[in-house]
C-alpha atoms as a PDB file:
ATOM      1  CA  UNK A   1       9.120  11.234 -60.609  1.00  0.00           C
ATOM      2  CA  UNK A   2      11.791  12.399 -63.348  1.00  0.00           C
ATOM      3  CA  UNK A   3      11.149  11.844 -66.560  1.00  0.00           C
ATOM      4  CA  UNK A   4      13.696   9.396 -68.624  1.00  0.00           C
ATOM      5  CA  UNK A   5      16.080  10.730 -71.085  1.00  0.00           C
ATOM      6  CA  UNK A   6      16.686   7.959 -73.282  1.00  0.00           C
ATOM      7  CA  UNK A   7      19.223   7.343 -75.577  1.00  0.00           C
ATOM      8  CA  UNK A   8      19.146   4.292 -78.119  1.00  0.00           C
ATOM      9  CA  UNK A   9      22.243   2.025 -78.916  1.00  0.00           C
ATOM     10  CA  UNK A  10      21.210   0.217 -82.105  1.00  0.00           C
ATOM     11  CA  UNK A  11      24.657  -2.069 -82.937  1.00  0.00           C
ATOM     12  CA  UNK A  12      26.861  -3.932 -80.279  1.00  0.00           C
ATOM     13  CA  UNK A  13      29.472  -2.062 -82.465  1.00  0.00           C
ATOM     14  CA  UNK A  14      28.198   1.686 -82.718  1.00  0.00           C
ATOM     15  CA  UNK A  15      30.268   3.948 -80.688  1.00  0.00           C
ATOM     16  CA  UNK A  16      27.164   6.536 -80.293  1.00  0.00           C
ATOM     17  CA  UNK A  17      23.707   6.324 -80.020  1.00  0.00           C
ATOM     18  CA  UNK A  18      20.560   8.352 -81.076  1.00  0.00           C
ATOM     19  CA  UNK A  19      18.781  10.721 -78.304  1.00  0.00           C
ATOM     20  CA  UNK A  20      14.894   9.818 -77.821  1.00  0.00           C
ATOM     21  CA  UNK A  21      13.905  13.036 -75.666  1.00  0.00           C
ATOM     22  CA  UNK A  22      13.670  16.710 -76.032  1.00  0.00           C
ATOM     23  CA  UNK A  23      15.001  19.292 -73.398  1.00  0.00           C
ATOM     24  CA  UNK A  24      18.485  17.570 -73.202  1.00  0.00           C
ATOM     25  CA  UNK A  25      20.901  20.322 -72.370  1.00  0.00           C
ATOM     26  CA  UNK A  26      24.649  20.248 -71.235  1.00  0.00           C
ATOM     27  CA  UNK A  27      24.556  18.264 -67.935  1.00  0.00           C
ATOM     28  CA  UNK A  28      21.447  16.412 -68.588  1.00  0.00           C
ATOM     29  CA  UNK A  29      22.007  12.662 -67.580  1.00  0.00           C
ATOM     30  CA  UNK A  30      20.520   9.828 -70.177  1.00  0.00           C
ATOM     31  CA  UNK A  31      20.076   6.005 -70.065  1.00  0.00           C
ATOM     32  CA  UNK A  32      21.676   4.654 -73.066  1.00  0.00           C
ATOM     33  CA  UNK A  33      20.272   1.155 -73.751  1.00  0.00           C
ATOM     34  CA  UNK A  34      21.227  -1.165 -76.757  1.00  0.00           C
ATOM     35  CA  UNK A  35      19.233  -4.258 -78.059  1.00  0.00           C
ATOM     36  CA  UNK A  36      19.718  -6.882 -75.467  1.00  0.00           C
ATOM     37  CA  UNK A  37      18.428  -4.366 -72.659  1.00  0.00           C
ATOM     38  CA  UNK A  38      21.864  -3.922 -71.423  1.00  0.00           C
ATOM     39  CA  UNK A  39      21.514   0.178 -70.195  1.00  0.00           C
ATOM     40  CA  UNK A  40      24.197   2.791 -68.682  1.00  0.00           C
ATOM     41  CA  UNK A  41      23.957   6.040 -67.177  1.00  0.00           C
ATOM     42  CA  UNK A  42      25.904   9.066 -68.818  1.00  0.00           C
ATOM     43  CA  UNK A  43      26.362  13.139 -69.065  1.00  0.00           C
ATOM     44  CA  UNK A  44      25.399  14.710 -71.962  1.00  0.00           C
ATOM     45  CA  UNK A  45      27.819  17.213 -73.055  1.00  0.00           C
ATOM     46  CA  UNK A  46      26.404  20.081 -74.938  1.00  0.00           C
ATOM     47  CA  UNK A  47      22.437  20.680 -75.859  1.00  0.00           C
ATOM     48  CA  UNK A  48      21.334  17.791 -78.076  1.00  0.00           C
ATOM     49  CA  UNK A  49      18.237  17.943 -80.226  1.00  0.00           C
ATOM     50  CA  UNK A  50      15.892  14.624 -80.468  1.00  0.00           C
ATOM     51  CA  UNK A  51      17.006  12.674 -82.898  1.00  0.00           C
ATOM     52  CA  UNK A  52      20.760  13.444 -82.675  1.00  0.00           C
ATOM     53  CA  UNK A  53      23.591  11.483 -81.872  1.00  0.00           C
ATOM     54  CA  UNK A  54      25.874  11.098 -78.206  1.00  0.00           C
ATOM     55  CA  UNK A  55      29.284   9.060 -78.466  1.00  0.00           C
ATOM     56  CA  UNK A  56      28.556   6.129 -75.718  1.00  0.00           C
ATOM     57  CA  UNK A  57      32.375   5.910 -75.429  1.00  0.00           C
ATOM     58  CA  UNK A  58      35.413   8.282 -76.230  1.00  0.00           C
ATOM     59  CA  UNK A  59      36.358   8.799 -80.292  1.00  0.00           C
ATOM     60  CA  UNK A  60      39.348   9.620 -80.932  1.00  0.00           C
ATOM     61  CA  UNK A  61      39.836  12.005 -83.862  1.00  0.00           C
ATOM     62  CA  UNK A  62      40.418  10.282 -87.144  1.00  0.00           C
ATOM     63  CA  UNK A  63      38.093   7.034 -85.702  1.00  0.00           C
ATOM     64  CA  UNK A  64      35.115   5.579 -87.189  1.00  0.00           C
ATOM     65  CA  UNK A  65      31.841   7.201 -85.958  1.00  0.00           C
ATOM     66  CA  UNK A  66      29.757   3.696 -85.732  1.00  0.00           C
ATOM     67  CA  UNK A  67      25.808   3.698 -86.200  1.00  0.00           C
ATOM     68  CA  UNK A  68      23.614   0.734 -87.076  1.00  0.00           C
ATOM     69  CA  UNK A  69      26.758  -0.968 -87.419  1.00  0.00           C
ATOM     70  CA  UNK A  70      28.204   1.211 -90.099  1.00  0.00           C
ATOM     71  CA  UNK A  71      31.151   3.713 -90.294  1.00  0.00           C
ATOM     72  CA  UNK A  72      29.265   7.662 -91.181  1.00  0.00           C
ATOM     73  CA  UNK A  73      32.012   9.421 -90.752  1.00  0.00           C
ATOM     74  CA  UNK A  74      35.234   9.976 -89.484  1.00  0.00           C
ATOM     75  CA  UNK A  75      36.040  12.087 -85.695  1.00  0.00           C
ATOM     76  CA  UNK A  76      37.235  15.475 -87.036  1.00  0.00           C
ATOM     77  CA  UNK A  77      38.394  16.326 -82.936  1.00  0.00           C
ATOM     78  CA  UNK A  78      38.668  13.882 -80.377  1.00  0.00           C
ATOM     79  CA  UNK A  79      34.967  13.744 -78.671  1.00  0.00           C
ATOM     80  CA  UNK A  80      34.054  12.803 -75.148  1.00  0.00           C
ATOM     81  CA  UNK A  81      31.873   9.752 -73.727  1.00  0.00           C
ATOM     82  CA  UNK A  82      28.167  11.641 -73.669  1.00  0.00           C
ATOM     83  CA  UNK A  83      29.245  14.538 -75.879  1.00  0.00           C
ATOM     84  CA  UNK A  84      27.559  15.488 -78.805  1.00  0.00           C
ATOM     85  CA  UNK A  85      28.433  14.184 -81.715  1.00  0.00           C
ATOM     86  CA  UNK A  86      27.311  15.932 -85.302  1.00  0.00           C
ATOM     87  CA  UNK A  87      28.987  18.181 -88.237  1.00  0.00           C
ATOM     88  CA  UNK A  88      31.194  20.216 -85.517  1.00  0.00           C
ATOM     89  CA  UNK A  89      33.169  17.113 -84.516  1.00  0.00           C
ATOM     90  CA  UNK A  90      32.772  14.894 -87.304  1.00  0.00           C
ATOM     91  CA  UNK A  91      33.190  14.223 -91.110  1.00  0.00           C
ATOM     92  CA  UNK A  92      30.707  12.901 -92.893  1.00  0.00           C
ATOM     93  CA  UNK A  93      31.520   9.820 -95.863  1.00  0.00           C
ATOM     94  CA  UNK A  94      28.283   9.220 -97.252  1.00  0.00           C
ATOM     95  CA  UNK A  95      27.216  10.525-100.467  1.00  0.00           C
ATOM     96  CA  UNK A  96      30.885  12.335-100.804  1.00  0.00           C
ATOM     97  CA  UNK A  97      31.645  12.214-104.120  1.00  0.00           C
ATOM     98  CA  UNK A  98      35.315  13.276-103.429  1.00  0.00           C
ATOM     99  CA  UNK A  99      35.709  10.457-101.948  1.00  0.00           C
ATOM    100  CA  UNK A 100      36.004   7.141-103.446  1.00  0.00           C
ATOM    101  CA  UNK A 101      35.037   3.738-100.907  1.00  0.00           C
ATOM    102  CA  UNK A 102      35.187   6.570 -98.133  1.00  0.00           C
ATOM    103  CA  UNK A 103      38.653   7.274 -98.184  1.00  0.00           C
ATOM    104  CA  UNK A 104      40.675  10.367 -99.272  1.00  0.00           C
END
């Protein structure tokens, strides 16, 4: 039996959710499953490390990256259901003190 790659959808609003699994490499196919048990199959593109973040829909670039309900960032390139989704795709808005309420 195959071991479950899980990914975790925290918000009914987040537009990515948090891999629970080592070994995921491009290809690799998770469950992504959000509070109410609802779950979806999906290819991850690129090798994610546990604890790292997969966009459960596309983002287009300039969009909100949405976890726990909350805007971290902004899509600095347009990024693929299942792709990997971290510094090389996105901005970052927290703790920028160039920015003021997240906005340039």
């Amino acid at each position: 039996m195959e071991e479950l790659k899980l990914a975790l959808k925290v918000d009914e609003k987040d537009n990515v959710a948090t891999i629970f699994a080592n070994g995921i490499t491009d290809g690799t196919k998770v469950v992504i499953r959000d509070q109410k048990g609802t779950s979806c199959e999906t290819e991850v593109i690129g090798d994610v490390p546990y604890g790292h973040k997969i966009a459960v829909c596309p983002i287009r670039k300039g969009e909100s990256v949405i976890k726990y309900g909350e805007s971290i960032g902004a899509a600095s390139a347009d990024i693929q259901e299942g792709e990997y989704v971290h510094v090389h795709n996105m901005e970052a808005m927290r703790g920028r003190g160039d920015l003021k309420g997240g906005e340039k």
